[in-house]
Protein backbone atom coordinates (compact mmCIF):
# COMPACT_ATOMS: atom_id res chain seq x y z
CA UNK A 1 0.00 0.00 0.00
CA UNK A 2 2.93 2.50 0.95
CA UNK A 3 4.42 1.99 -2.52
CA UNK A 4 1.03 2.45 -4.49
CA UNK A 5 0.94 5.51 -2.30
CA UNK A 6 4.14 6.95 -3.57
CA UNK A 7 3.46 6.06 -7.03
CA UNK A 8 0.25 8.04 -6.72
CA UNK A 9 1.54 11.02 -5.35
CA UNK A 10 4.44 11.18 -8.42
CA UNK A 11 1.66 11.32 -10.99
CA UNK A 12 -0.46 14.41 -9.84
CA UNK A 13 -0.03 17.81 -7.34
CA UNK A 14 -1.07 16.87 -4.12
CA UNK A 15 -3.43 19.38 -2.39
CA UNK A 16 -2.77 20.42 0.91
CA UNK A 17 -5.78 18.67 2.61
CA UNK A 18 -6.36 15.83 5.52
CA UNK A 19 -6.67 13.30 2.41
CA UNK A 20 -3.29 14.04 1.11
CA UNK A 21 -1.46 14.35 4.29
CA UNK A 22 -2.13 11.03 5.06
CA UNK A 23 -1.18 10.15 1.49
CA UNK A 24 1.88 11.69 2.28
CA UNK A 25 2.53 9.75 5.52
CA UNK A 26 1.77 6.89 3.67
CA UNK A 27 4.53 7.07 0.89
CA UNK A 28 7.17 8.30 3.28
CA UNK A 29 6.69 5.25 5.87
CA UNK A 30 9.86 3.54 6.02
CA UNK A 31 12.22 5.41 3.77
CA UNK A 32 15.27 7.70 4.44
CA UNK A 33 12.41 10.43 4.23
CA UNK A 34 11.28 9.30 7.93
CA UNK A 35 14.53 8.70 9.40
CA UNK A 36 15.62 6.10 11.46
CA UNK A 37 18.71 4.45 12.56
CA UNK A 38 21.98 2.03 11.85
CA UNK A 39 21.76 -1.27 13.98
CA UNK A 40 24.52 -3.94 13.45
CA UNK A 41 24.70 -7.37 14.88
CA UNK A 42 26.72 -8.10 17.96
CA UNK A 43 27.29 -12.11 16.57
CA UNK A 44 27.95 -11.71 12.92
CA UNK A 45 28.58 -7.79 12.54
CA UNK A 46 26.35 -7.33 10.06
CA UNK A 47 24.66 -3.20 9.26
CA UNK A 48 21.45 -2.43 7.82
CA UNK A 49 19.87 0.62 8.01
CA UNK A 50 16.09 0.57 9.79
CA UNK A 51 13.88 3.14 8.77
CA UNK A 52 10.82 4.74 11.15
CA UNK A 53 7.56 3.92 10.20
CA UNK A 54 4.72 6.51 10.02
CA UNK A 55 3.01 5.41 12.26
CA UNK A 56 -0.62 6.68 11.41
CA UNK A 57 -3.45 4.92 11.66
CA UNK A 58 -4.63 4.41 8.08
CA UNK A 59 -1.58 2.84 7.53
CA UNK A 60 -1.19 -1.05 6.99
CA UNK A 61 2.40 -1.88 7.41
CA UNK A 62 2.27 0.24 10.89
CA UNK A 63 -0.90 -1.14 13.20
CA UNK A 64 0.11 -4.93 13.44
CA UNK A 65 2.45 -4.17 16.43
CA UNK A 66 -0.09 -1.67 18.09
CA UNK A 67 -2.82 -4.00 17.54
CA UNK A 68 -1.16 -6.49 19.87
CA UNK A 69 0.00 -3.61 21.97
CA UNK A 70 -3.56 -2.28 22.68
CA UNK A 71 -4.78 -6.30 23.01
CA UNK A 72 -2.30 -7.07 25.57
CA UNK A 73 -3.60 -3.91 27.26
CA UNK A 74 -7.80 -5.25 27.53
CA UNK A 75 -6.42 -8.37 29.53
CA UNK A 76 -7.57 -6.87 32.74
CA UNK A 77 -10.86 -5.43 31.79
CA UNK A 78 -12.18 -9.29 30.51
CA UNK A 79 -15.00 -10.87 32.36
CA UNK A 80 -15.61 -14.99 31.96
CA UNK A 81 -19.27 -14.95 30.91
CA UNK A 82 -19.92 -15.27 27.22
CA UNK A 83 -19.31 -11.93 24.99
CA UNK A 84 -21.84 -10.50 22.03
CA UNK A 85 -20.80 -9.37 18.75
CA UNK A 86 -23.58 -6.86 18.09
CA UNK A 87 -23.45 -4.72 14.69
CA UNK A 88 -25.37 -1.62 13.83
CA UNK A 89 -25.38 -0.81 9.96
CA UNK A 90 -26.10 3.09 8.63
CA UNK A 91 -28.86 2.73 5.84
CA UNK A 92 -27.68 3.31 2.24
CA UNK A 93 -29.69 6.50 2.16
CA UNK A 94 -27.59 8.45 4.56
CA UNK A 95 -23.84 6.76 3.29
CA UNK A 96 -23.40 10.22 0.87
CA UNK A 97 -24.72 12.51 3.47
CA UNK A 98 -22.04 10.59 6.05
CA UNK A 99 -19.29 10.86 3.94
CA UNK A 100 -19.30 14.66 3.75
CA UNK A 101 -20.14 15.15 7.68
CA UNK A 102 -17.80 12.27 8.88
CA UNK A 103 -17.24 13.91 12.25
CA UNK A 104 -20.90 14.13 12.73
CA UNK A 105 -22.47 11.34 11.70
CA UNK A 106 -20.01 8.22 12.73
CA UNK A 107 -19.61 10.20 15.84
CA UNK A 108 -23.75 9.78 16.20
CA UNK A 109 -23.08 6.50 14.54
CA UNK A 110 -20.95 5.33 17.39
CA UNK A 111 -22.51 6.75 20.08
CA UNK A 112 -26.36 6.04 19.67
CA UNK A 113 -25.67 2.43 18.47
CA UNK A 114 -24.18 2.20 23.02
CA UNK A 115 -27.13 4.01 24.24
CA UNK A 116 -29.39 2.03 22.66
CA UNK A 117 -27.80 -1.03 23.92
CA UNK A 118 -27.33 0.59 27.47
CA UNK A 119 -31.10 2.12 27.22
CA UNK A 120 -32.28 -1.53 26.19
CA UNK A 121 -30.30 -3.24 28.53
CA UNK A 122 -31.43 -1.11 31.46
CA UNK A 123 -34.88 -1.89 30.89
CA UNK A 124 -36.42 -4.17 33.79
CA UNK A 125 -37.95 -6.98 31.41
CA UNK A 126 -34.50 -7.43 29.94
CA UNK A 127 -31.51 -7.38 31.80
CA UNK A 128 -32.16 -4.23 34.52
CA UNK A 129 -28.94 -2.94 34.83
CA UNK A 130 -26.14 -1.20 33.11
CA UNK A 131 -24.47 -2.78 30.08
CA UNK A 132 -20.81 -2.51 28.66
CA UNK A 133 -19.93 -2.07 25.65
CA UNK A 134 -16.81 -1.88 22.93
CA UNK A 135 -17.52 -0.29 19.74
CA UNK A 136 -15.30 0.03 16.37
CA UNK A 137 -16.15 2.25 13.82
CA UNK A 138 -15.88 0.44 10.18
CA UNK A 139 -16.34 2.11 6.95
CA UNK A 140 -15.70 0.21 4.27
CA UNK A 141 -16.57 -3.57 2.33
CA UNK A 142 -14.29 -5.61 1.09
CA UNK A 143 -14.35 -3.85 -2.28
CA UNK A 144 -13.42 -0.99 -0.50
CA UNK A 145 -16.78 0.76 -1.38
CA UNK A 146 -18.90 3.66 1.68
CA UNK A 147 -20.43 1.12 4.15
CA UNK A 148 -20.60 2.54 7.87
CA UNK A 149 -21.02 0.41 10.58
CA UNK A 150 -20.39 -0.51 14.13
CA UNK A 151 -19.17 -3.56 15.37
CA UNK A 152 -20.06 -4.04 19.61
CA UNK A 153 -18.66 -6.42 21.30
CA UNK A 154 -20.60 -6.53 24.62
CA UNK A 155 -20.16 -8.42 28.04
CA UNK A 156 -23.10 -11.02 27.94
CA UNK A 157 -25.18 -9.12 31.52
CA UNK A 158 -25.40 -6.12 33.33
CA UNK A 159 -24.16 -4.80 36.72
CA UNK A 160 -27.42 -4.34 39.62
CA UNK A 161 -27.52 -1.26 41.31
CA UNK A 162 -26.93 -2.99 44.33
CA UNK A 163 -23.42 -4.16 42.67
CA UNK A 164 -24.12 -7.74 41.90
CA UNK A 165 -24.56 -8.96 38.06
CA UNK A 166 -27.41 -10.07 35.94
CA UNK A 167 -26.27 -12.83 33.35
CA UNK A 168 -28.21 -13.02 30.35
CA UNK A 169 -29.30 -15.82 28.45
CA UNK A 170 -25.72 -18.13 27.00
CA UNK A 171 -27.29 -17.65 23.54
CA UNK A 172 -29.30 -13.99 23.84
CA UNK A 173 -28.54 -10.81 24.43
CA UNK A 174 -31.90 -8.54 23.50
CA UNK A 175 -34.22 -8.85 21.16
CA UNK A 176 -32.87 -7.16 18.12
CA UNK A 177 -35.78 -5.50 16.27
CA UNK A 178 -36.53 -3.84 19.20
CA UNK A 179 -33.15 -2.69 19.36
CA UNK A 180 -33.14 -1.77 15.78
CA UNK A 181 -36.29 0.19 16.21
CA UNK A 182 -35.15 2.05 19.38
CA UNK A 183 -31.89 2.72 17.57
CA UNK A 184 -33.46 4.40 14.45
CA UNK A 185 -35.69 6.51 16.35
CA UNK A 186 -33.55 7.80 18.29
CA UNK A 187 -30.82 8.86 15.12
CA UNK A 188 -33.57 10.21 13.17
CA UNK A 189 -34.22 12.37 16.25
CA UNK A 190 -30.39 13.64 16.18
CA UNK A 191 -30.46 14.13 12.48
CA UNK A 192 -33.31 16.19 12.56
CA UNK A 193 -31.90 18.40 14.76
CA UNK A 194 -28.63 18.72 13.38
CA UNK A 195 -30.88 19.40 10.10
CA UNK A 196 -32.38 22.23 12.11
CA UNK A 197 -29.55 23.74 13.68
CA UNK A 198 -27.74 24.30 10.42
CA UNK A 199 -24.63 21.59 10.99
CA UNK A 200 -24.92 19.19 7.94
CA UNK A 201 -23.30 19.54 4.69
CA UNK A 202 -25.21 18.75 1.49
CA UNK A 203 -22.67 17.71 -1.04
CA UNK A 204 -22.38 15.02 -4.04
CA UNK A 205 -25.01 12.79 -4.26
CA UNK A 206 -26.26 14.09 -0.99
CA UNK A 207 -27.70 17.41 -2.41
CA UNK A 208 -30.49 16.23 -3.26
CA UNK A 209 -31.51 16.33 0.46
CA UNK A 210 -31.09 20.45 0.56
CA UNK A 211 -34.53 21.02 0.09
CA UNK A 212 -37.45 20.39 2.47
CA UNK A 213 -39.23 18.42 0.42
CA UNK A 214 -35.91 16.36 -1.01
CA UNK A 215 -35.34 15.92 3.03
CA UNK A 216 -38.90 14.98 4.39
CA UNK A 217 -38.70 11.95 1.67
CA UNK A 218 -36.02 10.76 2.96
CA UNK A 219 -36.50 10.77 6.65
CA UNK A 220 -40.46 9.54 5.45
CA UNK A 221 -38.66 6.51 3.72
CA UNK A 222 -35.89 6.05 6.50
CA UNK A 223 -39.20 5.70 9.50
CA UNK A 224 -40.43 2.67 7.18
CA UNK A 225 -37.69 0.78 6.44
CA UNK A 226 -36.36 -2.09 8.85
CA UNK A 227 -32.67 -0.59 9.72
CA UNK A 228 -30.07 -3.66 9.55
CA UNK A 229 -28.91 -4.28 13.61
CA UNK A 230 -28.10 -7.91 14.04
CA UNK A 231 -26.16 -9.89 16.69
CA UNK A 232 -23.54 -12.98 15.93
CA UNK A 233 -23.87 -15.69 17.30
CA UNK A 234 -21.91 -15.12 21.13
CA UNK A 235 -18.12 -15.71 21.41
CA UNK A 236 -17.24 -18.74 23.34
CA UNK A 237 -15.10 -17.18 26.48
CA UNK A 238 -12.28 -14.68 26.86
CA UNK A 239 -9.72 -16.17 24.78
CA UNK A 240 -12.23 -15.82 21.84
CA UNK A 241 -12.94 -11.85 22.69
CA UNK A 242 -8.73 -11.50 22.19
CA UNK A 243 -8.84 -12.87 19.00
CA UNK A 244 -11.40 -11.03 17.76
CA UNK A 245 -10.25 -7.73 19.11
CA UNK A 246 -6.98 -8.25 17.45
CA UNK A 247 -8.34 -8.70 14.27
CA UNK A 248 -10.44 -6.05 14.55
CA UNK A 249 -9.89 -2.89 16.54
CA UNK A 250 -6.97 -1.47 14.64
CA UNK A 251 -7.61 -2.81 11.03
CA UNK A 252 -7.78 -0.54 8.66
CA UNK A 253 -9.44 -0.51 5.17
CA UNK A 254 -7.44 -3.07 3.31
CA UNK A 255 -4.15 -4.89 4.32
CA UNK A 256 -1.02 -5.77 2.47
CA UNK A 257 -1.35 -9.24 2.28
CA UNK A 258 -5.15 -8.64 0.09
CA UNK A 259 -3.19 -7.06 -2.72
CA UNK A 260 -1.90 -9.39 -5.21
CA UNK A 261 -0.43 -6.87 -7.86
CA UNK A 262 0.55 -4.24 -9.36
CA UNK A 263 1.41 -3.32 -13.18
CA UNK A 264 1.90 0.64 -13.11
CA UNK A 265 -1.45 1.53 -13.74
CA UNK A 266 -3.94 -1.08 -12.34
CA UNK A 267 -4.01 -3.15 -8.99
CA UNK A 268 -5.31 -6.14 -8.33
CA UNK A 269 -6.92 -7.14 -4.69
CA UNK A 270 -8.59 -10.40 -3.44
CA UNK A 271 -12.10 -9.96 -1.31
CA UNK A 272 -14.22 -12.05 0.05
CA UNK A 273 -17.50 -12.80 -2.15
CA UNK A 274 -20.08 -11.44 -0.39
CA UNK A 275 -22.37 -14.26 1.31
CA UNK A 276 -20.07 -17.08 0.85
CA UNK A 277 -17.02 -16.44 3.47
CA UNK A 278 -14.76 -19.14 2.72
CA UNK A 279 -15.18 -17.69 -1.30
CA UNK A 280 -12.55 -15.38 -2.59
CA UNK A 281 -12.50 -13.09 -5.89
CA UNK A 282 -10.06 -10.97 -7.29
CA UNK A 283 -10.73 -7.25 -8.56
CA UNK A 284 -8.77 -5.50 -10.72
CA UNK A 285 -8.87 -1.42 -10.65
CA UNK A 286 -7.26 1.78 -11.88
CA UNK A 287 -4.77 3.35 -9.67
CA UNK A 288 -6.24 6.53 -9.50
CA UNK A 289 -10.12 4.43 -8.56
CA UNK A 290 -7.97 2.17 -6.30
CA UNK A 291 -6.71 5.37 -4.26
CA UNK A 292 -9.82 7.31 -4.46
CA UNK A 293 -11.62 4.11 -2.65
CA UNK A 294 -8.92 3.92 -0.48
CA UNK A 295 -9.31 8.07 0.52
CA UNK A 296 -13.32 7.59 1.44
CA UNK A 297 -11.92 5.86 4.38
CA UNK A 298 -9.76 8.24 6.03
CA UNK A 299 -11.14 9.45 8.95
CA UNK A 300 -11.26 13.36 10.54
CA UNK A 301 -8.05 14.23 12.08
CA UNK A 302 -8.97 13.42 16.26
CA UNK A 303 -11.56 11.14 15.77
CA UNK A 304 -11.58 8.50 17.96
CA UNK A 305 -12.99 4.80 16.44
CA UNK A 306 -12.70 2.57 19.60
CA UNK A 307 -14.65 3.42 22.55
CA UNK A 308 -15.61 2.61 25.49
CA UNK A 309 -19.23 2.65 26.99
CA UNK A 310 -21.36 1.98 30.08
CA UNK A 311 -19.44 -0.25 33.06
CA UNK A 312 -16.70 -0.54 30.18
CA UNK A 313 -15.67 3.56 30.15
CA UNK A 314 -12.84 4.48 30.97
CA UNK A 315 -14.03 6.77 34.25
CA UNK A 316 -15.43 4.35 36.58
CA UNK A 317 -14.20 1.24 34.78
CA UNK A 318 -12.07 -0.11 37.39
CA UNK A 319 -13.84 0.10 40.62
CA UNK A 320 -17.55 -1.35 38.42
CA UNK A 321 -15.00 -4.14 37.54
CA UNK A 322 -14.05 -5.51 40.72
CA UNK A 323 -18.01 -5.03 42.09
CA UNK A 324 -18.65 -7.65 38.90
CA UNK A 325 -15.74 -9.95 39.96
CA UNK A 326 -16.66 -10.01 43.20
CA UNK A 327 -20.31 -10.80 42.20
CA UNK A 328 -18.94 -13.57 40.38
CA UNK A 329 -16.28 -14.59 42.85
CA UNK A 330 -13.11 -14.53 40.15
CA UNK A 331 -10.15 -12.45 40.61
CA UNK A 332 -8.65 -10.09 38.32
CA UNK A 333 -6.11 -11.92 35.64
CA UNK A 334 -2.40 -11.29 35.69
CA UNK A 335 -1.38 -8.38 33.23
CA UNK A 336 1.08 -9.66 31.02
CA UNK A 337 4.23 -8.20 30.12
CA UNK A 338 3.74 -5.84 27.45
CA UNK A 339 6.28 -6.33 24.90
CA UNK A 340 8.92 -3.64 24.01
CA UNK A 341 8.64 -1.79 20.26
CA UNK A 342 11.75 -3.14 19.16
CA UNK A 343 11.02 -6.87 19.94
CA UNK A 344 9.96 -8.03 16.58
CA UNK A 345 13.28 -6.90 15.37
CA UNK A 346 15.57 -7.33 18.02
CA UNK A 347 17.73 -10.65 16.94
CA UNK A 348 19.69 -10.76 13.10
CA UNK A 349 18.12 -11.78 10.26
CA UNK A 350 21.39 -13.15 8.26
CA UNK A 351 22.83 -15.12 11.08
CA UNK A 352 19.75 -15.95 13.41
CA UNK A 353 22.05 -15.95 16.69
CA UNK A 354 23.14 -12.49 17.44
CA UNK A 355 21.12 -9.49 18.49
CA UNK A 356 21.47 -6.41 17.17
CA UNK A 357 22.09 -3.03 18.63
CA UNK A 358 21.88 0.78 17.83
CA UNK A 359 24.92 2.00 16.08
CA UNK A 360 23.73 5.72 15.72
CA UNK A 361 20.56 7.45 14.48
CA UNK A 362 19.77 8.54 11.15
CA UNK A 363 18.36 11.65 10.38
CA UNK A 364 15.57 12.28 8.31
CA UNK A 365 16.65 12.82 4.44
CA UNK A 366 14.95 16.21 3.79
CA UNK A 367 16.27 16.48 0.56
CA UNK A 368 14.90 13.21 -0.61
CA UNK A 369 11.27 13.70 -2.16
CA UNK A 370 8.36 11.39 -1.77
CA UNK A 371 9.37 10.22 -5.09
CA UNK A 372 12.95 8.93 -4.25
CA UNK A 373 14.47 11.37 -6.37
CA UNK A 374 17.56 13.92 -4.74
CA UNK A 375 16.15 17.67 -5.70
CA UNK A 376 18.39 20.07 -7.31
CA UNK A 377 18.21 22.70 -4.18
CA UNK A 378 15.72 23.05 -1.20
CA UNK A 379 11.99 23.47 -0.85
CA UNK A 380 12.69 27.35 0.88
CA UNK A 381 14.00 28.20 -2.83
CA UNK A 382 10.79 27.50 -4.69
CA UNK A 383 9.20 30.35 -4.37
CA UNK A 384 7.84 32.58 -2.05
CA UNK A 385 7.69 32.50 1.38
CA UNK A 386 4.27 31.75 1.67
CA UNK A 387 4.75 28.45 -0.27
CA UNK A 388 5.89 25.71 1.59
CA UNK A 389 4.86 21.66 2.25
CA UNK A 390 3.06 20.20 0.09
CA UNK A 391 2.52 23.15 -2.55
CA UNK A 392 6.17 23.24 -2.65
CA UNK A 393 6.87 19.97 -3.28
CA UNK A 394 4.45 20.24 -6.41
CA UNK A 395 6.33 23.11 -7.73
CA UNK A 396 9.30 21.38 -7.66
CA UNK A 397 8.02 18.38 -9.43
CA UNK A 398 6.06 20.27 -11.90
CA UNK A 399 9.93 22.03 -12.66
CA UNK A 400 11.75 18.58 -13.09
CA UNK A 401 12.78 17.51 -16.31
CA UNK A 402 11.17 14.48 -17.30
């Protein structure tokens, strides 16, 4: 993905936006552009330069080692009763007004999808208590095409006022069209007023919803149809919750190993046929398409896609925790070591016996473009003041021959 990246970027200017700063990130990860350092191997004495990785979150070669990071991290906070995997899906009628108010609507998204759960779950013919939950934000398919949803995995009870816990059923949580219906109400509610107070954007396909009459068809439609909530079928224990988690709190929209090639102008990536899991199909696309899908993913600078809710948030997590254990009569599990950053690379790759150590760092290569290529003189020569970063880099490889 971080090559396609830089290949993109040498092909057209680059805007100064969120979309291509990530872009950016993207084709510098792991190149002299980054920095990094000079290890050499105490056994063999063999060098290799080791460059820094990005590290941002849209990035796939970067979230494998902070995926097991965060997972080691949710040891503590795991209960042994049998965990839901709830997910709440945003109709295909709102998908074009989401994509141009991202912050907005997968913060609603995310947050509504809980306190329907939580208001559900409360409710005295159900479970009477307050709920947990862990939601992830995920906005794509396989294809890479707009398809918001949240994925909740949820502690299968509630915690009593009176501090003891309320199991539910080993193979149901709630009754999901009620939850379905409770959860569209209550967004149409919030849309409406966001409507009303002036905060949405009307762009694209989207525009169409301006008008009063454009909007009350919509929201007419959106009160009859059945919105798509449904719950998996529970995870077996704890183990099972760390597995998922891994695999699914820090991906993002496609990984390295899905892409199968590249020719210059088209890439090919495998998916999973929709409705047959163990099925796979390959799809071939345009750079420029392949990047554009890619780009409807990136998320608002500061916006948070894992969170915490009910007995599960962060405030009070720890002392409605040990009121559950003791309910149950468990203890809290041993926190494992977390394991250091440099870990994964810490022995030598062309003996296999010696470890290898930090000769000296490397600073970043400022005078290497995105692009590989050495530039002629520095950005601050390119033209005014005023033009720096990204515009500056354009200028310069607008200027260069070939």
């Amino acid at each position: 993905m971080n090559e396609l990246a830089r290949v993109y970027a040498s092909r057209r200017p680059l805007e100064s936006n969120g979309r291509n700063r990530v872009l950016e990130r993207l084709a510098r990860c792991r190149t002299p552009a980054m920095g990094g350092r000079l290890v050499a191997c105490d056994s063999c004495g063999d060098r290799r330069e080791v460059w820094n990785t990005c590290r941002n979150r849209h990035c796939p070669s970067c979230l494998g080692k902070e995926s097991r990071l965060w997972v080691q991290r949710q040891v503590a906070h795991l209960l042994p009763v049998p965990y839901f995997h709830v997910v709440f899906t945003l109709p295909a009628v709102l998908r074009d007004l989401a994509l141009y108010n991202k912050e907005l609507l997968y913060g609603l998204l995310m947050r509504l999808s809980a306190e329907s759960l939580k208001q559900l779950g409360r409710d005295k013919k159900f479970l009477g208590g307050e709920m947990g939950v862990l939601s992830v934000l995920h906005t794509w398919t396989q294809t890479l095409e707009h398809h918001p949803h949240v994925h909740s995995v949820v502690p299968g009870g509630a915690l009593q006022e009176d501090g003891s816990w309320k199991s539910s059923s080993e193979d149901y949580l709630l009754p999901t069209r009620a939850l379905a219906a409770l959860f569209r109400r209550r967004f149409l509610e919030e849309l409406e007023s966001l409507r009303s107070k002036g905060k949405l954007r009307f762009r694209g396909r989207s525009k169409g919803l301006r008008c009063q009459s454009g909007w009350d068809a919509a929201i007419s439609k959106l009160r009859k149809t059945a919105w798509v909530v449904y719950c998996k079928p529970p995870f077996g224990g704890p183990e099972q919750v760390l597995k998922y988690l891994a695999r699914y709190t820090h991906r993002v929209a496609i990984s390295n190993r899905r892409l199968v090639a590249f020719d210059g102008t088209h890439v090919t990536f495998r998916h999973r046929v929709r409705g047959e899991s163990a099925k796979y199909a390959e799809l071939t696309l345009p750079l420029d398409d392949f990047i554009q899908r890619f780009c409807l993913h990136i998320l608002p600078q500061g916006f948070c896609r894992l969170r915490s809710y009910g007995f599960l948030a962060p405030a009070k997590r720890k002392e409605k925790l040990q009121k559950i254990r003791h309910s149950l009569g468990v203890v809290e599990p041993a926190a494992k070591p977390i394991g250091s950053e440099d870990s994964e690379s810490a022995f030598c790759r062309v003996c296999g016996v010696g470890n290898l150590y930090e000769v000296r760092e490397l600073p970043p290569r400022r005078r290497v473009g995105l692009w590989g290529r050495r530039r002629r003189y520095p950005i601050a020569t390119t033209g005014p003041p005023a033009t720096t970063g990204l515009a500056a880099l354009n200028m310069v490889r607008a200027a260069w021959p070939g």
